[in-house]
Protein backbone atom coordinates (compact mmCIF):
# COMPACT_ATOMS: atom_id res chain seq x y z
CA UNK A 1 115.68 76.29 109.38
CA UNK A 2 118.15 78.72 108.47
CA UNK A 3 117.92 80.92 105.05
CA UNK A 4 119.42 79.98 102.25
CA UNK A 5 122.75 81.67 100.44
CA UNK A 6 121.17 85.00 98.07
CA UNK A 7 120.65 83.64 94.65
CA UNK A 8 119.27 79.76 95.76
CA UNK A 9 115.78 78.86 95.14
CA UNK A 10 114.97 75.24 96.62
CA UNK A 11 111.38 73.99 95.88
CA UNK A 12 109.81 71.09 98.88
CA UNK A 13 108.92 67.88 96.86
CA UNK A 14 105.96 66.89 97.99
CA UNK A 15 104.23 63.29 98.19
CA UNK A 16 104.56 60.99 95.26
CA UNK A 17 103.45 62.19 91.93
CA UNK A 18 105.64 66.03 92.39
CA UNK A 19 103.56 67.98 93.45
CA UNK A 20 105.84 71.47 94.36
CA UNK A 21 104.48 72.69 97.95
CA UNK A 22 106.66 75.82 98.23
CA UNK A 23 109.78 77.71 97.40
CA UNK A 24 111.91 80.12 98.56
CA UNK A 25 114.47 82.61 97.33
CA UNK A 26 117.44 83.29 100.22
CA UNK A 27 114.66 83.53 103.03
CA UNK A 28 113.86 80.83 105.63
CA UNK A 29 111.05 78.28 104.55
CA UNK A 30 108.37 77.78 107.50
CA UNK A 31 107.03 74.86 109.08
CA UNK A 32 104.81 73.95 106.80
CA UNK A 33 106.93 72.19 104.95
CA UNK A 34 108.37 69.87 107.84
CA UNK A 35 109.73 66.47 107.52
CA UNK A 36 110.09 67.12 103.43
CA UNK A 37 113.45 67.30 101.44
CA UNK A 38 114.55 70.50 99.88
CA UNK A 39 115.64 69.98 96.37
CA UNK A 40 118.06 72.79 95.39
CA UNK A 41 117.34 74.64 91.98
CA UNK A 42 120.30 75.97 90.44
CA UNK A 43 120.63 79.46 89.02
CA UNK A 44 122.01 79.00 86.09
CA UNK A 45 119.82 80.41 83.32
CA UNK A 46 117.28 77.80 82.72
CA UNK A 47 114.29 77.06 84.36
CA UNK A 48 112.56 74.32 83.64
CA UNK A 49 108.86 74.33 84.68
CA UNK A 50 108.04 70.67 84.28
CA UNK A 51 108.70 69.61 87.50
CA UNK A 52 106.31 72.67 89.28
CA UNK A 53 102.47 72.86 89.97
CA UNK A 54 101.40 75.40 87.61
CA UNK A 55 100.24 77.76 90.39
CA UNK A 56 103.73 78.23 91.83
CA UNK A 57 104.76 79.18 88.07
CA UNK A 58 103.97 82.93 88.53
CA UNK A 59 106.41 83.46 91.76
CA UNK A 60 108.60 81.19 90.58
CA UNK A 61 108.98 83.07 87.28
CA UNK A 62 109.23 86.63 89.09
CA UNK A 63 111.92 84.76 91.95
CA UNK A 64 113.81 82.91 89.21
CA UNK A 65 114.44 85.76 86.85
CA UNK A 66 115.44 87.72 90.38
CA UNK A 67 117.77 85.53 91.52
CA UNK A 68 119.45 85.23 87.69
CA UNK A 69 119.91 89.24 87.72
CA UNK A 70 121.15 89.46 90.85
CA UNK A 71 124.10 86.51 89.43
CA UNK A 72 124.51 88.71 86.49
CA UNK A 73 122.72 86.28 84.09
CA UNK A 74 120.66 88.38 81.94
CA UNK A 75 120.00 85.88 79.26
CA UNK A 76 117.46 83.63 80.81
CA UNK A 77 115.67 80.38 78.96
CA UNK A 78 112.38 79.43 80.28
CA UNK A 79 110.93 75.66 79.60
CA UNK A 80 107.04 75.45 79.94
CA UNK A 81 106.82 72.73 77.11
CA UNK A 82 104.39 72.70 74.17
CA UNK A 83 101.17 71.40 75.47
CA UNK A 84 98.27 73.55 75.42
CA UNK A 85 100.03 76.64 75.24
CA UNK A 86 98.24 77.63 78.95
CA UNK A 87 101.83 77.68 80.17
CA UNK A 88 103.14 79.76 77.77
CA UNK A 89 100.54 82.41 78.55
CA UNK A 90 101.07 82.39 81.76
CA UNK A 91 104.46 82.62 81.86
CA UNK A 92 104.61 85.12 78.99
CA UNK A 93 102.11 87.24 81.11
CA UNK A 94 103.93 87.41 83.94
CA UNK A 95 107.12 88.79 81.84
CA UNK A 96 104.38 91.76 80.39
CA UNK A 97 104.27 92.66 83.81
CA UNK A 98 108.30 93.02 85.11
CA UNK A 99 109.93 95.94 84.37
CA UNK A 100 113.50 94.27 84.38
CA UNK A 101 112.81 92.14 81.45
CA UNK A 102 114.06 93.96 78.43
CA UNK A 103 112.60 91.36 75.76
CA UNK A 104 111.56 87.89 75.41
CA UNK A 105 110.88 85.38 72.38
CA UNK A 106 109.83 81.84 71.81
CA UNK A 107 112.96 79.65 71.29
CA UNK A 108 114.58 78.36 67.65
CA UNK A 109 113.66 74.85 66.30
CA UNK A 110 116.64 74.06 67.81
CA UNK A 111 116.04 75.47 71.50
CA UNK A 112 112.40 73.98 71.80
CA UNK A 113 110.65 75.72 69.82
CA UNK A 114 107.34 77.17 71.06
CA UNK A 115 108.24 75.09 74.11
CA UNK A 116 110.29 76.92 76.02
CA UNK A 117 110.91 81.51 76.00
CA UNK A 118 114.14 83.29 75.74
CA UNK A 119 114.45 86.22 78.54
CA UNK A 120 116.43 89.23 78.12
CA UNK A 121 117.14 90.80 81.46
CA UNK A 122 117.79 94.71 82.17
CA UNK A 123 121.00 94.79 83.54
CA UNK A 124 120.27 95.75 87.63
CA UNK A 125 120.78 99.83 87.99
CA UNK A 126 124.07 99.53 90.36
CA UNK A 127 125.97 96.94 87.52
């Protein structure tokens, strides 16, 4: 399969129920994933991490906000929901760790509350 265009993430959909098998970020996707259909993820800013097993959340997270710097999005919104608030620690872990996030928040009323985190991105050294 050949790779997809820099700044695409596609997830596999897996059997019924949505399970996420893999993803990629502008590399080629192995075999394992044969005979599934790629769903496309767009890079526009929001990630939504409903859809995702939560132990693809961590590289997802790290790829995502990759891909969005590398578009020049620095302003990133992250949907985990409200739940437990496992999600939310996870995610908001991960974003400890990366050196290219310059801040991040829990959303207004109006932008999900405690359901989803704002991102602010370091702009990449060469912009």
């Amino acid at each position: 399969m050949s790779a997809l265009p820099r700044g695409v993430l596609r997830r596999k959909r897996g059997p019924p129920g949505g399970a996420v098998l893999g993803l990629c970020a502008g590399v080629p996707m192995t075999d394992d994933f044969e005979g599934m259909d790629p769903v496309e993820l767009p890079i526009d800013g929001v990630l939504d991490l409903h859809t995702f097993d939560p132990r693809e959340v961590k590289d997802l997270v790290v790829e995502y906000l990759a891909a969005c710097r590398e578009k020049g999005i620095l302003e990133v919104r992250i949907i985990h929901g409200k739940g437990t608030g496992t999600l939310r620690r996870t995610v908001q872990s991960v974003l400890d760790k990366l050196p290219e996030v310059a801040s991040y928040r829990l959303a207004d009323p109006a932008g999900g509350s405690w359901g989803a985190t704002l991102v602010r991105l370091k702009p990449p050294a060469d912009a």
